[in-house]
N, C-alpha and C. Protein backbone atom coordinates (compact mmCIF):
# COMPACT_ATOMS: atom_id res chain seq x y z
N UNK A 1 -11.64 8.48 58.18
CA UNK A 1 -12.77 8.12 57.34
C UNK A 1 -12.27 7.30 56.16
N UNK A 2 -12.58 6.29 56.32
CA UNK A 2 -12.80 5.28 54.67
C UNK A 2 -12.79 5.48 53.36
N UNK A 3 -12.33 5.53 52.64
CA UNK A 3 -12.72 5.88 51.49
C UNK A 3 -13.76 4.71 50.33
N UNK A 4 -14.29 4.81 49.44
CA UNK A 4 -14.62 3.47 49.02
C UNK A 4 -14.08 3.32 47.42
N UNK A 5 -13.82 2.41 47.43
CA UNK A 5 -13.28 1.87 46.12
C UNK A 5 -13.72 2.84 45.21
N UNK A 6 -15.00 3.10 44.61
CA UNK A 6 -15.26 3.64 43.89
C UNK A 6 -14.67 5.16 43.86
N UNK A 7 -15.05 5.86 44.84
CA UNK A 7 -14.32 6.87 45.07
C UNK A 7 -12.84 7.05 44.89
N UNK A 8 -12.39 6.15 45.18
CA UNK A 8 -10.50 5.91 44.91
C UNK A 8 -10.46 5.88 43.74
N UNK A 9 -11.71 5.54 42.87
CA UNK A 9 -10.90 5.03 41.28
C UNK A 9 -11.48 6.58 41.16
N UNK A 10 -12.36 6.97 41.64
CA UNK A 10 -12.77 8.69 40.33
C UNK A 10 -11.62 9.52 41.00
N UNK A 11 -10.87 9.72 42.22
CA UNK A 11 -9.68 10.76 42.16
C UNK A 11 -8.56 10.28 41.75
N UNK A 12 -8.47 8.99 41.47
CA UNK A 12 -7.18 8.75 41.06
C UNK A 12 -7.44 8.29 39.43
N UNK A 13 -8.14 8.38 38.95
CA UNK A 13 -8.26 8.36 37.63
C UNK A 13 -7.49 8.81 36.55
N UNK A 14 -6.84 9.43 36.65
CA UNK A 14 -5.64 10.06 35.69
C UNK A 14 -4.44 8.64 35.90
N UNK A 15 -4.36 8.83 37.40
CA UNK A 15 -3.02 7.89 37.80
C UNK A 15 -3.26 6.68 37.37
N UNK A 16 -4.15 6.29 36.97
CA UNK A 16 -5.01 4.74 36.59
C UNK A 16 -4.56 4.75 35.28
N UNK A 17 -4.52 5.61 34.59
CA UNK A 17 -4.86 5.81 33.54
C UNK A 17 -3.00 5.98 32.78
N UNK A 18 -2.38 6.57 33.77
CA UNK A 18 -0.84 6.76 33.44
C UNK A 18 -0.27 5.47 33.46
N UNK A 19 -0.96 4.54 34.65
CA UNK A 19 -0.31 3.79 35.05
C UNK A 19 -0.58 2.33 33.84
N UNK A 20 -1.41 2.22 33.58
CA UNK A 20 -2.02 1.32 32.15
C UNK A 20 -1.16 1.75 30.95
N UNK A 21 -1.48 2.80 31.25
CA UNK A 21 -0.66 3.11 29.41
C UNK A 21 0.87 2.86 29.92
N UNK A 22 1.19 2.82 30.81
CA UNK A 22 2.89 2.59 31.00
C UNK A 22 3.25 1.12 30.77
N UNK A 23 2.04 0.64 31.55
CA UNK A 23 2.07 -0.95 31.49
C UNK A 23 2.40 -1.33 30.14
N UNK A 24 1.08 -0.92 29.41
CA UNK A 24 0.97 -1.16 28.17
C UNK A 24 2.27 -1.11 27.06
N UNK A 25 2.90 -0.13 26.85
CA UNK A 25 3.98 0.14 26.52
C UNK A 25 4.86 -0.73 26.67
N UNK A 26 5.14 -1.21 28.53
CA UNK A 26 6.19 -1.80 28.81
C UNK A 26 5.71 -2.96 28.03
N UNK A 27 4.71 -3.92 27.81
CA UNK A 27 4.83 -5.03 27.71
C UNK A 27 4.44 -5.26 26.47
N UNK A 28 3.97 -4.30 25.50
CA UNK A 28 4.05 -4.53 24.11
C UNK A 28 5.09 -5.17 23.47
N UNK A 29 5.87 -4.95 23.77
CA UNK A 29 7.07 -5.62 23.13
C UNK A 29 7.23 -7.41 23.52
N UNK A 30 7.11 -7.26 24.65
CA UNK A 30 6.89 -8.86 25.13
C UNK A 30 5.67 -9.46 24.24
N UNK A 31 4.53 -9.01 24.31
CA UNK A 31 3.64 -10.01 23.55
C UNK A 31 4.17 -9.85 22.05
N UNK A 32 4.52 -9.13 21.82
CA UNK A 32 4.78 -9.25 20.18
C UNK A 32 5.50 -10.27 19.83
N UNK A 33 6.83 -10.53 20.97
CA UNK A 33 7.67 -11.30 20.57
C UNK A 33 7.14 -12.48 21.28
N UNK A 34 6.10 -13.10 22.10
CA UNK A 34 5.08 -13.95 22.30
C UNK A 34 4.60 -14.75 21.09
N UNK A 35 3.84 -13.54 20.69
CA UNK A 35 2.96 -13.66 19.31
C UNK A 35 3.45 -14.60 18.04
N UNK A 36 5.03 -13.70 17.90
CA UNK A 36 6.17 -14.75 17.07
C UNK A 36 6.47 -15.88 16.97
N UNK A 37 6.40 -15.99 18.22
CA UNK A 37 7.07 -17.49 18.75
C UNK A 37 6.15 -18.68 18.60
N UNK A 38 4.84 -17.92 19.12
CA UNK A 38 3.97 -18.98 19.59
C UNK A 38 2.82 -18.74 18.39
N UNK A 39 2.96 -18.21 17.32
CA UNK A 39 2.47 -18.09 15.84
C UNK A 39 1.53 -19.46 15.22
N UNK A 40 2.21 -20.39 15.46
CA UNK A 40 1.35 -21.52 15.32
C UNK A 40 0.35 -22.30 16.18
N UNK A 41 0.89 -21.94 17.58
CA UNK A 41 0.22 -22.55 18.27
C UNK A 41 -1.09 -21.74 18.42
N UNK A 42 -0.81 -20.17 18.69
CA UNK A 42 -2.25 -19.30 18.66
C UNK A 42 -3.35 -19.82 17.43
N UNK A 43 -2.53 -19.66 16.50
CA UNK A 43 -3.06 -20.13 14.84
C UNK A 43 -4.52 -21.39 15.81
N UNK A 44 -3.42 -22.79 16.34
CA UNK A 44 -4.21 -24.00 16.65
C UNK A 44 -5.25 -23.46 17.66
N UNK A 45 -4.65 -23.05 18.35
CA UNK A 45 -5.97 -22.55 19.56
C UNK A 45 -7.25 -21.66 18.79
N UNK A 46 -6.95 -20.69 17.92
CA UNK A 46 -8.27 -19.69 17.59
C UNK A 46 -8.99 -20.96 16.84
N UNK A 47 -7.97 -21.71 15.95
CA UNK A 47 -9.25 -22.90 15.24
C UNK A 47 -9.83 -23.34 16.21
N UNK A 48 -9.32 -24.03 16.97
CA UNK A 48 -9.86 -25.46 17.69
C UNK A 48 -10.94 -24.60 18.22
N UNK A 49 -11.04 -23.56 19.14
CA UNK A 49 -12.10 -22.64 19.82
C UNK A 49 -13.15 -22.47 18.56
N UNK A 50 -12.80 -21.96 17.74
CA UNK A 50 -14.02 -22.04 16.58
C UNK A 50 -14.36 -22.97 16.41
N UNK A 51 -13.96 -24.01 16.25
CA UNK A 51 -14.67 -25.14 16.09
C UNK A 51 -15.76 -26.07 16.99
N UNK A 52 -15.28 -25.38 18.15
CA UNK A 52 -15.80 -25.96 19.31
C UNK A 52 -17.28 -24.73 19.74
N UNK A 53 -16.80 -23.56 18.87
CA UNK A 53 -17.90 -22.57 19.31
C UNK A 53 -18.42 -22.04 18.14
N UNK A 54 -18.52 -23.10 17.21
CA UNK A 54 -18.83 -22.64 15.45
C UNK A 54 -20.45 -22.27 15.88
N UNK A 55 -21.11 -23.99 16.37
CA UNK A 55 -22.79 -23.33 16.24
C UNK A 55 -23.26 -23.05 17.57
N UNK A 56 -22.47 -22.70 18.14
CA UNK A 56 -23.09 -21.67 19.32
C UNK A 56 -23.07 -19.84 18.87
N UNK A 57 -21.88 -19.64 17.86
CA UNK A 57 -21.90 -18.14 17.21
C UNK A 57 -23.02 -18.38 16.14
N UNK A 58 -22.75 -19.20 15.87
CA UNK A 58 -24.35 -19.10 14.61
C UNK A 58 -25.84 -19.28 14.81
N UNK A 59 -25.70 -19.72 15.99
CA UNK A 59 -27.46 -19.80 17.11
C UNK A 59 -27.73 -18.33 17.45
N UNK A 60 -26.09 -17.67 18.07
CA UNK A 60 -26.32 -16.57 18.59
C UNK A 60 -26.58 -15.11 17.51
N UNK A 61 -25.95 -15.80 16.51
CA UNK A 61 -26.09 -14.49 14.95
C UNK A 61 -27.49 -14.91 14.63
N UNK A 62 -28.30 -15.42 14.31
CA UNK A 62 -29.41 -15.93 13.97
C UNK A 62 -30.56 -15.53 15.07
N UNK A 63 -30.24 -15.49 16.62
CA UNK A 63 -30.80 -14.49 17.48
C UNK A 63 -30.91 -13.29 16.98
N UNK A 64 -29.66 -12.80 16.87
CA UNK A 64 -29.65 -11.26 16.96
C UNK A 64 -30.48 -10.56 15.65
N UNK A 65 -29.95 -11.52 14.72
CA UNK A 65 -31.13 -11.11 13.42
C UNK A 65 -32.83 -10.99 13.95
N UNK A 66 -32.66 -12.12 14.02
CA UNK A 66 -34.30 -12.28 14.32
C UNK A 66 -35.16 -10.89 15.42
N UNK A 67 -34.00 -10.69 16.60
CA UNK A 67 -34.45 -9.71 17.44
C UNK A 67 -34.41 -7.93 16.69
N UNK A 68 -33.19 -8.18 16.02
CA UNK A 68 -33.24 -6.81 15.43
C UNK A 68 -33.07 -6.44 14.09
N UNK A 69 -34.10 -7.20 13.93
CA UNK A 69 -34.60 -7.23 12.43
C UNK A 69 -35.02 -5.88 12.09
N UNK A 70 -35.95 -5.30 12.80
CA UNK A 70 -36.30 -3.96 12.36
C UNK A 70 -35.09 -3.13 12.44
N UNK A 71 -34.47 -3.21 13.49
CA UNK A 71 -33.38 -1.97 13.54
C UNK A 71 -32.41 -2.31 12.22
N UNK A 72 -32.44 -3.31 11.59
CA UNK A 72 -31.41 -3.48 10.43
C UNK A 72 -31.97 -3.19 9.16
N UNK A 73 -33.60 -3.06 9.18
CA UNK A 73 -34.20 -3.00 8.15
C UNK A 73 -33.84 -1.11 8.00
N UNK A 74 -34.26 -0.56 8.86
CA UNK A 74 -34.21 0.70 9.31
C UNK A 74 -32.81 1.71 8.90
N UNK A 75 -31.50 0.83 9.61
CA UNK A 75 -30.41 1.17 8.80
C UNK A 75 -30.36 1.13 7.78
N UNK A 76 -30.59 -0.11 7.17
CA UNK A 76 -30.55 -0.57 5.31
C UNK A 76 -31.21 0.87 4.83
N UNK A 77 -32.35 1.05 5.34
CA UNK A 77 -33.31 2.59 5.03
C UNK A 77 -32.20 3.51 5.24
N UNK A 78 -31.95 3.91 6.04
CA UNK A 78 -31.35 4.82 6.32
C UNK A 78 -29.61 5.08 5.38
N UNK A 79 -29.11 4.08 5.11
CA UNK A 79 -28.10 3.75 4.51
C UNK A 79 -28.14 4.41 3.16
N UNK A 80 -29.63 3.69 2.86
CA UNK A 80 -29.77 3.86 1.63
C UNK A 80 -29.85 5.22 0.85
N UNK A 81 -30.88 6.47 1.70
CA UNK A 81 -30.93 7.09 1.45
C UNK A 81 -30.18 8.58 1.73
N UNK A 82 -28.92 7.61 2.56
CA UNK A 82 -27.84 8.83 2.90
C UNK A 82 -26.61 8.34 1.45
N UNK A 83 -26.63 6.98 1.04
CA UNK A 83 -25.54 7.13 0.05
C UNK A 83 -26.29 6.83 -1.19
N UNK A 84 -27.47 7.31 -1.41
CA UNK A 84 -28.28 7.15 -2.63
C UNK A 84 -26.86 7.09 -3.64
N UNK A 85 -27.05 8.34 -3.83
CA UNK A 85 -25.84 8.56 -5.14
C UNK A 85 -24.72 7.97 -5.18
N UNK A 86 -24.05 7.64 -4.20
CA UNK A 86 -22.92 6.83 -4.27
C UNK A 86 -23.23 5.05 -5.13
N UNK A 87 -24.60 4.96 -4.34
CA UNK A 87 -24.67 3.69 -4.88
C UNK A 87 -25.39 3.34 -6.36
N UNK A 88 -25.71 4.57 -6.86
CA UNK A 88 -26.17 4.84 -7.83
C UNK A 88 -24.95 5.10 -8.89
N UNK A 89 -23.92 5.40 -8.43
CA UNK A 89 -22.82 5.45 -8.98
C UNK A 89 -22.26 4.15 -9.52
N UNK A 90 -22.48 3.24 -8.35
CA UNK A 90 -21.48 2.16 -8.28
C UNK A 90 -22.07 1.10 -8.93
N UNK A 91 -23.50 1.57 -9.08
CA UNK A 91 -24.72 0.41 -9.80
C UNK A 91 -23.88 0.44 -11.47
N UNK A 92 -23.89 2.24 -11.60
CA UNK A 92 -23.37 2.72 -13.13
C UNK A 92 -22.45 1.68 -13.53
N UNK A 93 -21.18 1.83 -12.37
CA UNK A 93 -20.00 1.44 -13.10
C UNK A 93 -20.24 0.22 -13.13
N UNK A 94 -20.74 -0.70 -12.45
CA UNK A 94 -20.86 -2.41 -12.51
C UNK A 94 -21.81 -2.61 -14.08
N UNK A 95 -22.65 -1.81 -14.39
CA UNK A 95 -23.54 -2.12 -16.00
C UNK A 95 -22.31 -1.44 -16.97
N UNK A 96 -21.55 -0.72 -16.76
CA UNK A 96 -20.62 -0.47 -17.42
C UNK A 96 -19.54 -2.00 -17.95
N UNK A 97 -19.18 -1.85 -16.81
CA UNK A 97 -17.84 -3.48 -16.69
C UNK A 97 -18.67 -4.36 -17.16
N UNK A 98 -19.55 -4.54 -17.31
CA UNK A 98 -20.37 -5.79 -17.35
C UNK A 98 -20.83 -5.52 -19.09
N UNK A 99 -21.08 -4.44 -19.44
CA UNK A 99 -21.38 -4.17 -20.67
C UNK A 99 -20.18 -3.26 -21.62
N UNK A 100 -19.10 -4.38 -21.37
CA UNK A 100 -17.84 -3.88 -22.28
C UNK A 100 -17.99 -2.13 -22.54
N UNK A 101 -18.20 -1.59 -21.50
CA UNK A 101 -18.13 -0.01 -21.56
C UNK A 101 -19.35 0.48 -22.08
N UNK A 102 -20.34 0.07 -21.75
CA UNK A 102 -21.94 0.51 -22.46
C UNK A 102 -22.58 0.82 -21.05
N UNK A 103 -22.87 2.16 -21.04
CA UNK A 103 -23.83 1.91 -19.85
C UNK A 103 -25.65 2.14 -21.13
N UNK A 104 -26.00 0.83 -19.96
CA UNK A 104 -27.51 0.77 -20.61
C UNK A 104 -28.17 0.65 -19.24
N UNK A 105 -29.09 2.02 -19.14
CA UNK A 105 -30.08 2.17 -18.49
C UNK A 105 -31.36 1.45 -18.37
N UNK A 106 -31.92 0.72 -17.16
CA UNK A 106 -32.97 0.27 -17.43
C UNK A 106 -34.11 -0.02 -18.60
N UNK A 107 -34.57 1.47 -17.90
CA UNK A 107 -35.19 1.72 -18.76
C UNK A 107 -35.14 2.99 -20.25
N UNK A 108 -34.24 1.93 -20.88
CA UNK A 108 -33.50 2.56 -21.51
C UNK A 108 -34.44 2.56 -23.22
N UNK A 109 -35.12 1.16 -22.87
CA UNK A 109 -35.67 0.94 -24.40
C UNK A 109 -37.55 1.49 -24.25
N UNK A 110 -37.41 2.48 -23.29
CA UNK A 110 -38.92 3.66 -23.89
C UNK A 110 -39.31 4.36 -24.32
N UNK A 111 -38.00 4.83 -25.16
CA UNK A 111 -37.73 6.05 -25.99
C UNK A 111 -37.46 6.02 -27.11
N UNK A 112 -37.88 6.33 -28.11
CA UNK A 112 -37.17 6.36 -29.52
C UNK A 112 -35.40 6.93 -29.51
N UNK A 113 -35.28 8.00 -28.98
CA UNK A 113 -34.32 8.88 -28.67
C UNK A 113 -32.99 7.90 -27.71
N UNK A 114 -33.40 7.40 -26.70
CA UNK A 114 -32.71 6.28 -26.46
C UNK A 114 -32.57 5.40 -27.15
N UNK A 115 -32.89 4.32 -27.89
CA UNK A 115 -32.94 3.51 -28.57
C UNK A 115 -31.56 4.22 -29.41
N UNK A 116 -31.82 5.01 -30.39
CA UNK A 116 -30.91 5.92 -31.07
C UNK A 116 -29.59 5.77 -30.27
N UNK A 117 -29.43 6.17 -29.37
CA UNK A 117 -28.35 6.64 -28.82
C UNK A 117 -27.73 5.34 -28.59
N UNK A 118 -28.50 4.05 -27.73
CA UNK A 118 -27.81 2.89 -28.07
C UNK A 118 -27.19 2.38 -29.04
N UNK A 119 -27.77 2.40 -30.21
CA UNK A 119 -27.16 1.56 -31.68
C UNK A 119 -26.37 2.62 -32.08
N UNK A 120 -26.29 3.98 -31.39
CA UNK A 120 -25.32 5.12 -32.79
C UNK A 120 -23.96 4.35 -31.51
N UNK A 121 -23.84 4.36 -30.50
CA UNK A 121 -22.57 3.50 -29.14
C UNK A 121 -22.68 2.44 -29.84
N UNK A 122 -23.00 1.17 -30.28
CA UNK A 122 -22.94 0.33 -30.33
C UNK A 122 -22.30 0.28 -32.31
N UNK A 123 -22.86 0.98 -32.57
CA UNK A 123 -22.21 0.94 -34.41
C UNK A 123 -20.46 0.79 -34.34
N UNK A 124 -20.17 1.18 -33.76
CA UNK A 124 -18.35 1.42 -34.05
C UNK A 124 -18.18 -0.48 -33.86
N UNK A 125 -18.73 -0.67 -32.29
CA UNK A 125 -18.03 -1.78 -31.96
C UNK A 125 -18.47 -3.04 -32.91
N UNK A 126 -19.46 -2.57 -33.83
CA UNK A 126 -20.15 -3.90 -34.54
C UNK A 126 -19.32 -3.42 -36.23
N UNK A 127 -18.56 -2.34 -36.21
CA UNK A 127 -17.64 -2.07 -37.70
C UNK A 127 -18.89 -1.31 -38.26
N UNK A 128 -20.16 -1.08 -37.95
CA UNK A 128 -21.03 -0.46 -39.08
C UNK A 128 -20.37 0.94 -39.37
N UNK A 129 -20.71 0.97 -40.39
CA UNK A 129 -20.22 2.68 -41.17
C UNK A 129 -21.44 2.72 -42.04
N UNK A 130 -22.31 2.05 -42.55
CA UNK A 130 -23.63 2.05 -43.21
C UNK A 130 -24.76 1.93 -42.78
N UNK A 131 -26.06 2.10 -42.65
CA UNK A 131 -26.84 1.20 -42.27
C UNK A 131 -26.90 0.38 -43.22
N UNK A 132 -27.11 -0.27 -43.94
CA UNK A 132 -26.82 -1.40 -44.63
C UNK A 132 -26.39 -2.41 -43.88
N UNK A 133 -25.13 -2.08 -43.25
CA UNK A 133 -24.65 -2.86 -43.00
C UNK A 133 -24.88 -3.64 -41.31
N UNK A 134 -26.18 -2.93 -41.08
CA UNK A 134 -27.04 -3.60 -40.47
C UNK A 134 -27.38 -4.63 -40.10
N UNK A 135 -28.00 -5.06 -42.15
CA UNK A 135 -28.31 -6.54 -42.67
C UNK A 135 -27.48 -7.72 -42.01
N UNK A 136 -25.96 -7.55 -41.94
CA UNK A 136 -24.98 -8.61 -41.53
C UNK A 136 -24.91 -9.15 -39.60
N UNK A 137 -25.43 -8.17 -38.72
CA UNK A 137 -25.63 -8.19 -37.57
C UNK A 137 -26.83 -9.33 -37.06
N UNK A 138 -26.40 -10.37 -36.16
CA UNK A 138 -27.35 -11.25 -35.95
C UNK A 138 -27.67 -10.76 -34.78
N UNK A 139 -29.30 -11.27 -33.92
CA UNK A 139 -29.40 -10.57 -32.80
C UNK A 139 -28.57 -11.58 -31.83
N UNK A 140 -27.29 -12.53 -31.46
CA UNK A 140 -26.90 -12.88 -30.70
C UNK A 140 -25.83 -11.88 -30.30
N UNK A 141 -25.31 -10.88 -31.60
CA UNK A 141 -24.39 -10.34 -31.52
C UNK A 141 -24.59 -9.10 -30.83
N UNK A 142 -26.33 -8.25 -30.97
CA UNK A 142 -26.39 -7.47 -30.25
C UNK A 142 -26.76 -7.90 -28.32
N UNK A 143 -27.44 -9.27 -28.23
CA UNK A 143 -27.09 -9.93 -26.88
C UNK A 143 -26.06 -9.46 -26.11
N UNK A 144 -24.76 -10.34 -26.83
CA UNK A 144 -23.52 -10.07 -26.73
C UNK A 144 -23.69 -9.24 -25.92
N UNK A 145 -23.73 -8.19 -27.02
CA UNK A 145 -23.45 -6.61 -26.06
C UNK A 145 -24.04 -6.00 -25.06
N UNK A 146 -25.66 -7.29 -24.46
CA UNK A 146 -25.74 -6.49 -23.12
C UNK A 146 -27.13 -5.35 -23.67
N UNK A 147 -27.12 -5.00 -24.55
CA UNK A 147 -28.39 -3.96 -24.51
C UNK A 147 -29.39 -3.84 -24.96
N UNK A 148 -30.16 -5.13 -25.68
CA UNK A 148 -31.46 -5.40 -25.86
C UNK A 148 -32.06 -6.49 -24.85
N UNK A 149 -32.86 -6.62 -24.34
CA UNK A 149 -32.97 -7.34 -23.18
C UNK A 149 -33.62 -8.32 -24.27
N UNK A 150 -33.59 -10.50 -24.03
CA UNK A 150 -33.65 -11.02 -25.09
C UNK A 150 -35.08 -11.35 -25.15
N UNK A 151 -36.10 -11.19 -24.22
CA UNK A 151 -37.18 -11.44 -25.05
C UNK A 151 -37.56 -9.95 -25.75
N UNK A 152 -37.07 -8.70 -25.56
CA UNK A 152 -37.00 -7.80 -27.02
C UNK A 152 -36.76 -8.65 -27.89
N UNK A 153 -35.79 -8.99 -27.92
CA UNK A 153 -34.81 -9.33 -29.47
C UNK A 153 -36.17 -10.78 -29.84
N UNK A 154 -37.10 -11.56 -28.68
CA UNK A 154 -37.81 -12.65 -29.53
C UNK A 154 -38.46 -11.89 -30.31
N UNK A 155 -39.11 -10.77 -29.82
CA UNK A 155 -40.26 -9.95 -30.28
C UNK A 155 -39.78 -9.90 -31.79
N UNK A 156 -38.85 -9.18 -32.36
CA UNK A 156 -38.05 -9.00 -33.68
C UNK A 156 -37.52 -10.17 -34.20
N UNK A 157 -38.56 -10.82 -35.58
CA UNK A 157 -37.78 -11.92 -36.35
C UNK A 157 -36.90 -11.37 -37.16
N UNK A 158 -36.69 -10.27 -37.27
CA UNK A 158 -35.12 -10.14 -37.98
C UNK A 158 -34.83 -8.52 -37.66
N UNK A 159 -32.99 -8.68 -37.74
CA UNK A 159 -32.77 -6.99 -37.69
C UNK A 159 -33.07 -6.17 -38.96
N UNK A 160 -33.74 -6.64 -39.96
CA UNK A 160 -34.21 -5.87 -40.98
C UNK A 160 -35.08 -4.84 -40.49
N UNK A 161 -36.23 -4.99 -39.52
CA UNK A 161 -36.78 -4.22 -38.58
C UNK A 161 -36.51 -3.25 -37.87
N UNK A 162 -35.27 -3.03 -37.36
CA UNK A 162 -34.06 -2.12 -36.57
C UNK A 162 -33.49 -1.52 -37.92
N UNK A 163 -33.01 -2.02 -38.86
CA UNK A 163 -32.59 -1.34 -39.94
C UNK A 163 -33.98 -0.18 -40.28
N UNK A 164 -35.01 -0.88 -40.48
CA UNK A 164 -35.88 0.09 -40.71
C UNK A 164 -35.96 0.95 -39.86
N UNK A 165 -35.91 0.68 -38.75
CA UNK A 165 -36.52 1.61 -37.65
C UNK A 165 -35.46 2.89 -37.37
N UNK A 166 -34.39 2.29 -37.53
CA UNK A 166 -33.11 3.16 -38.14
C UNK A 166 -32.91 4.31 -39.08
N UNK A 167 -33.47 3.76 -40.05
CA UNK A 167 -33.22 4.85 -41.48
C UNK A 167 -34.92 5.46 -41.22
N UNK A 168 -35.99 4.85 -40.98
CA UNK A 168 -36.72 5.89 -39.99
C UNK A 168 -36.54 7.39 -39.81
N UNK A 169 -35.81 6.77 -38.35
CA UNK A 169 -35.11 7.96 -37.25
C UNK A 169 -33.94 8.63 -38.01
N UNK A 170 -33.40 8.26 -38.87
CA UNK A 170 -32.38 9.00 -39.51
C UNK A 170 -33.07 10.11 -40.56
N UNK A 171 -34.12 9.63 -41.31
CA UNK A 171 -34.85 10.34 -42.61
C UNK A 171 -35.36 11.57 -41.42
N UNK A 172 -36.03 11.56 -40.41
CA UNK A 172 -36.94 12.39 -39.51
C UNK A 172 -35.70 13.46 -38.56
N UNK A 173 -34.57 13.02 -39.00
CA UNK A 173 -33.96 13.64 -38.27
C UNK A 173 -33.44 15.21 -39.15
């Protein structure tokens, strides 16, 4: 009786399997030292092939978008709300770096209490030790720093206003 191919590969499947990885082994060493040799020329061949198959991969990426658009929208969903916090993290540290070590929250300027907490962080780096010394602070300088967003700062023709609003929150405190 016959056997059929298929059948030959499911009982001998282990032996298939010994016999590849032996291969493999044996001839690792040969392509490596292939690889070495012929370093530039592979280099020329992967270009030239890209070049020759640049907008046929970009017809075909531009397919695949288009077809599985939902399934990517879906991941993005799904992504999102398995590394919420991570990326909520990473949002932190980028308004951090970006704001010479200030993290400023969105919505950071709806609070009196926030507000506070911004300018008492922000006093060292501007030298205040007074409010007074308030008066000397232009609003490019609080720009600068990233934590008044600037049509706030049009709203306010001068930081005499913030000074007030300052000794305010300081008297009430």
């Amino acid at each position: 009786m016959k056997i059929s191919n298929q059948e030959y590969r499911i009982r001998n499947k282990e032996k298939m399997k010994d016999y590849f990885r032996e291969y493999e082994i044996q001839n690792k060493e040969k392509r490596k030292e292939y690889s070495i040799k012929n370093n530039d020329k592979l280099k020329e061949y992967r270009r030239e092939y890209y070049l020759q198959h640049k907008e046929k991969k970009k017809q075909s990426s531009r397919e695949y978008k288009i077809l599985n658009k939902d399934k990517q929208k879906e991941y993005d969903q799904n992504y999102y709300l398995l590394n919420r916090e991570k990326i909520k993290h990473l949002y932190v540290q980028k308004n951090i770096e970006r704001n010479n070590g200030i993290y400023v929250p969105s919505n950071s300027w709806t609070s009196d209490e926030s507000i506070r907490q911004y300018f008492d962080v922000i006093s060292p780096l501007l030298h205040i030790s007074d409010l007074s010394d308030w008066y000397r602070i232009s609003r490019d300088q609080i720009v600068d720093l990233k934590g008044i967003k600037i049509s706030f700062l049009l709203l306010i023709p001068s930081l005499s206003i913030i000074f007030q609003f300052l000794s305010i929150l300081s008297d009430s405190k």
